[in-house]
N, C-alpha and C. Protein backbone atom coordinates (compact mmCIF):
# COMPACT_ATOMS: atom_id res chain seq x y z
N UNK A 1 12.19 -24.00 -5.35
CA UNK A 1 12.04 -23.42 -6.68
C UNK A 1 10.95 -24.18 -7.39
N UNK A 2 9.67 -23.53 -7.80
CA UNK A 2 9.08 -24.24 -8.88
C UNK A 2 9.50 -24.69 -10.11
N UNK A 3 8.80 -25.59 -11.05
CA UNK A 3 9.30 -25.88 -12.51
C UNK A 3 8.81 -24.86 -13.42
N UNK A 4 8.18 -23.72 -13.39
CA UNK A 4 7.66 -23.21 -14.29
C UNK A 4 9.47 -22.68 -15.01
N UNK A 5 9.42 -21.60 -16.08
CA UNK A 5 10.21 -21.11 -16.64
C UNK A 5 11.35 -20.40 -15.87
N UNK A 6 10.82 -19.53 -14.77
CA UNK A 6 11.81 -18.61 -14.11
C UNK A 6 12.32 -19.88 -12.72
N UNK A 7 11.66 -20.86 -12.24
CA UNK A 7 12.47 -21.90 -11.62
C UNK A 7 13.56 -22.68 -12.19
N UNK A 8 12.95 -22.97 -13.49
CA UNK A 8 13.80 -24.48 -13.85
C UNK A 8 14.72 -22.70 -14.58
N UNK A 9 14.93 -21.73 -15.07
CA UNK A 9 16.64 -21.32 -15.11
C UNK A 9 17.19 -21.05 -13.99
N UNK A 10 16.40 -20.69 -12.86
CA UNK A 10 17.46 -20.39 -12.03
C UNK A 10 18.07 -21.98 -11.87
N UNK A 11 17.13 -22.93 -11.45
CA UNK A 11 17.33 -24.61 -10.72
C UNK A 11 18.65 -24.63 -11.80
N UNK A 12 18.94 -24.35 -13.24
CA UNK A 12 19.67 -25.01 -14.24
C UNK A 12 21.01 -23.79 -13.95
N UNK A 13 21.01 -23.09 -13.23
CA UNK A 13 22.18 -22.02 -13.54
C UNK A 13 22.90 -22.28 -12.49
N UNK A 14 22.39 -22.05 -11.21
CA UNK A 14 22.68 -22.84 -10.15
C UNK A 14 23.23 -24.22 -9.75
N UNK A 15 22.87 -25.11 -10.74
CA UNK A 15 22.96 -26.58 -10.65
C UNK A 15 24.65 -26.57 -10.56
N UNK A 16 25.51 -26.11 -11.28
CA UNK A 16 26.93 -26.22 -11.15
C UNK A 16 27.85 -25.16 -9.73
N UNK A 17 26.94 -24.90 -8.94
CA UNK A 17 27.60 -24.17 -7.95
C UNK A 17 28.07 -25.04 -6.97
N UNK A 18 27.48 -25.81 -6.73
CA UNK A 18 27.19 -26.85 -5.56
C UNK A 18 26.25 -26.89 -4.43
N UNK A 19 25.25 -25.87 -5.04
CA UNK A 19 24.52 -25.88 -4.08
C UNK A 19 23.03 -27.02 -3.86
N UNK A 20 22.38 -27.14 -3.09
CA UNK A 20 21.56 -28.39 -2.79
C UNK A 20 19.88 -27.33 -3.74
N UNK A 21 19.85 -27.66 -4.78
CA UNK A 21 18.54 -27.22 -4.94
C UNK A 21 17.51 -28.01 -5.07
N UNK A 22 16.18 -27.73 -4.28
CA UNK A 22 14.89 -28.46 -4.58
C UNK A 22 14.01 -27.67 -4.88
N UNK A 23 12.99 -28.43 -6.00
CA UNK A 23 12.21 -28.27 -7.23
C UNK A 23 11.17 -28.53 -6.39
N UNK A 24 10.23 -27.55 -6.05
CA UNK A 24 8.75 -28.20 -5.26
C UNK A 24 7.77 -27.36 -6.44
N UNK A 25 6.68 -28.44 -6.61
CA UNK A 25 4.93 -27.87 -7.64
C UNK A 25 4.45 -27.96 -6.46
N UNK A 26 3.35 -26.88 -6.58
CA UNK A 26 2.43 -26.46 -5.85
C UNK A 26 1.47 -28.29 -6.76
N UNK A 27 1.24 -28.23 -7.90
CA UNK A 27 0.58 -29.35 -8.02
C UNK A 27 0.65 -30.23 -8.54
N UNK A 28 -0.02 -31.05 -9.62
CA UNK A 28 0.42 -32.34 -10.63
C UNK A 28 0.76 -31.97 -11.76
N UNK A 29 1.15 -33.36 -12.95
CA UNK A 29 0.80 -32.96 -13.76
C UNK A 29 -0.71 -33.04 -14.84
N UNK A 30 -0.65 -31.98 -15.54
CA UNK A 30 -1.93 -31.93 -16.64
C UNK A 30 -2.32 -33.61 -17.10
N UNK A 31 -3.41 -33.96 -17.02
CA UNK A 31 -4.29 -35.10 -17.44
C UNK A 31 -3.61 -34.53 -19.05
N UNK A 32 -3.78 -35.38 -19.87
CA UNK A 32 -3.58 -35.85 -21.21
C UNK A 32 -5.74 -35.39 -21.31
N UNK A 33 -5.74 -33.87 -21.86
CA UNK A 33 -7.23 -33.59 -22.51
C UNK A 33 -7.32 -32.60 -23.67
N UNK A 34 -8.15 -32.34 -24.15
CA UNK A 34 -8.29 -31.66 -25.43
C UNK A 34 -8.29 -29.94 -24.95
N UNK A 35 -8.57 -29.81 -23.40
CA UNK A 35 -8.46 -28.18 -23.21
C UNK A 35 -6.83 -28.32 -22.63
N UNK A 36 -6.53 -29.12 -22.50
CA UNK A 36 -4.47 -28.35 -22.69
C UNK A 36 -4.35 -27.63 -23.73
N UNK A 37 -4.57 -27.99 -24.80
CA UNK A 37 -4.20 -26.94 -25.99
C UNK A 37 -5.56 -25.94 -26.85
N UNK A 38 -6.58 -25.75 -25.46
CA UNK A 38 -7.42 -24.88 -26.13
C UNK A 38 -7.06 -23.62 -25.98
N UNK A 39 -7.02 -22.83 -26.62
CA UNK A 39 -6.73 -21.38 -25.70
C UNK A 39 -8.23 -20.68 -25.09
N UNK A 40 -9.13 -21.05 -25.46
CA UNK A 40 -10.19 -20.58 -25.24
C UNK A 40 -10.45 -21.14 -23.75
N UNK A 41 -10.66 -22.37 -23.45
CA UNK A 41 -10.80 -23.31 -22.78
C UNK A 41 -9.70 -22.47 -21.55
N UNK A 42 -8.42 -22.65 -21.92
CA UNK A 42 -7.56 -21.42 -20.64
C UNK A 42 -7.65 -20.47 -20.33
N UNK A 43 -7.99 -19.71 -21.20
CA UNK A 43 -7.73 -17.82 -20.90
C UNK A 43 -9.23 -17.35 -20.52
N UNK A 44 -10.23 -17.53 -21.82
CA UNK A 44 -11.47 -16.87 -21.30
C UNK A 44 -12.09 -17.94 -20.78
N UNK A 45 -12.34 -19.21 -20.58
CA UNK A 45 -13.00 -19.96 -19.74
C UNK A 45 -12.83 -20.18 -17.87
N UNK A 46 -11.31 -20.41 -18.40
CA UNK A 46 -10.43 -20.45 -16.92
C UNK A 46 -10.50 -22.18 -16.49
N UNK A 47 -10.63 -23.02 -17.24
CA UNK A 47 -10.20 -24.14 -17.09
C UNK A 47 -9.52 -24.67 -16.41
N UNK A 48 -8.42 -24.66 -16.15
CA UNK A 48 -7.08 -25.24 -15.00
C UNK A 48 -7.13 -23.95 -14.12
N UNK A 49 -7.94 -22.92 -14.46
CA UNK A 49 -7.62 -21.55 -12.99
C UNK A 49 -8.17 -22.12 -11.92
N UNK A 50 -7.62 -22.41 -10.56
CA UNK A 50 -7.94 -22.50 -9.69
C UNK A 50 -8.94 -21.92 -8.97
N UNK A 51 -9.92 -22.47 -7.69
CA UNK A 51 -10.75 -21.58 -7.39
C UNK A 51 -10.63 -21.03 -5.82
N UNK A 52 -9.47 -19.78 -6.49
CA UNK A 52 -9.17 -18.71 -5.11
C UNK A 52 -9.12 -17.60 -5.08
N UNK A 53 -9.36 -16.59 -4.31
CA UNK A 53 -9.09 -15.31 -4.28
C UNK A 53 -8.18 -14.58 -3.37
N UNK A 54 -7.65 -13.80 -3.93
CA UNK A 54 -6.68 -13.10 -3.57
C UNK A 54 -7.32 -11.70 -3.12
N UNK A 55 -6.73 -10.76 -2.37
CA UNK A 55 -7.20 -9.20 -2.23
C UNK A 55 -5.94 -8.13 -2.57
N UNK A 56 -6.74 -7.37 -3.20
CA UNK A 56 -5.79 -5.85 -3.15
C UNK A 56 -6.06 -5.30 -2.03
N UNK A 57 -5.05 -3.53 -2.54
CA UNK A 57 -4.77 -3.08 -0.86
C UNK A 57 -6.38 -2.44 -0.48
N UNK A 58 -7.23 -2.19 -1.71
CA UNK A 58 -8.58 -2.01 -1.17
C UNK A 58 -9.44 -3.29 -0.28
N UNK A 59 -8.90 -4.09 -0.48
CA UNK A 59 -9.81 -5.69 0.07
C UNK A 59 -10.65 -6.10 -0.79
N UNK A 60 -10.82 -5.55 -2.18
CA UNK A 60 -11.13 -5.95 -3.34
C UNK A 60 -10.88 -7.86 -3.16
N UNK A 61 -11.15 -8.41 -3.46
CA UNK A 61 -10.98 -9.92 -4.19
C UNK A 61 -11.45 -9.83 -5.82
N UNK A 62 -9.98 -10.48 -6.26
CA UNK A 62 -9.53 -11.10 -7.32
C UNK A 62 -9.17 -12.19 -7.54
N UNK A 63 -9.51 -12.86 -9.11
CA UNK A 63 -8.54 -14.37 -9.01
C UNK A 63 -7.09 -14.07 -9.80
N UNK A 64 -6.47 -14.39 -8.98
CA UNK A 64 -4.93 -14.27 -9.45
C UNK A 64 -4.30 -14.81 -11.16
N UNK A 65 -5.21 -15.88 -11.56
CA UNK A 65 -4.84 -16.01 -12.76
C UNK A 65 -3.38 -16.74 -12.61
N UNK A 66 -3.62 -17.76 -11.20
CA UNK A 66 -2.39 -18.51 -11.12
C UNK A 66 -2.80 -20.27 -12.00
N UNK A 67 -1.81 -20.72 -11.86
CA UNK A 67 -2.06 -22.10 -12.65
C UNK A 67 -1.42 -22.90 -11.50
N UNK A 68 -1.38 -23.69 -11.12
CA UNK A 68 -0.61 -24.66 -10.08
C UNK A 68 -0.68 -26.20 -10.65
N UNK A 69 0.42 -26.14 -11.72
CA UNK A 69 0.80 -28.06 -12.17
C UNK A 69 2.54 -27.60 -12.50
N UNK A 70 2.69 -28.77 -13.03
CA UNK A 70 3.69 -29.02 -13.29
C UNK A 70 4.27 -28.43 -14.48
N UNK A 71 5.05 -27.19 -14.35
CA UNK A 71 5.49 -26.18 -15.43
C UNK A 71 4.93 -25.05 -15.00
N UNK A 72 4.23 -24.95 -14.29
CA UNK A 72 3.53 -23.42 -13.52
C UNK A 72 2.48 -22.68 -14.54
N UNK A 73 2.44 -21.34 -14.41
CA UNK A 73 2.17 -20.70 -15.18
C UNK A 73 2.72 -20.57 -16.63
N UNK A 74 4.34 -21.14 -17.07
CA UNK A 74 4.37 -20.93 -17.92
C UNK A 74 4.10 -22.37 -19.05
N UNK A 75 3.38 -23.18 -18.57
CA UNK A 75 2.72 -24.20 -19.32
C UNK A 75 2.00 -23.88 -20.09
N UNK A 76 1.37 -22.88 -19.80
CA UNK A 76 0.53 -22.30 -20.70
C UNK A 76 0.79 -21.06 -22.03
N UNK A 77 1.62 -20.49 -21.21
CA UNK A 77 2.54 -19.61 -22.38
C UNK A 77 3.77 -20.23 -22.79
């Protein structure tokens, strides 16, 4: 399960079942910088966007608009 939002509820709902859950990030966490809280700097720059592409069912390549640290995608929202 990642830490973003939809990991850490399931990781927290789960936690009293007894079952063995592990928390894996794809990456670190965010450096302490002034574009963590830019929005400009995230959305239209692409700052922390990684540099990969993905394909649709045409074979198009796209960038997924994934984030990979610690809190996932929803670090940012």
């Amino acid at each position: 399960i990642g830490s973003g939002i939809g990991g850490s509820t399931i990781a927290a709902g789960l936690a009293g079942s007894g079952a063995d859950i592990l928390i894996l990030e794809a990456g670190g966490h965010l450096p302490d910088r002034p574009e963590n809280r830019d929005p400009r700097a995230i959305f239209q720059k692409g700052f922390f966007r990684p540099d990969e592409s993905w394909y649709d069912a045409e074979g198009k390549a796209f960038n997924p608009g994934n984030y990979y640290n610690v809190g996932g995608n929803s670090k940012f929202y």
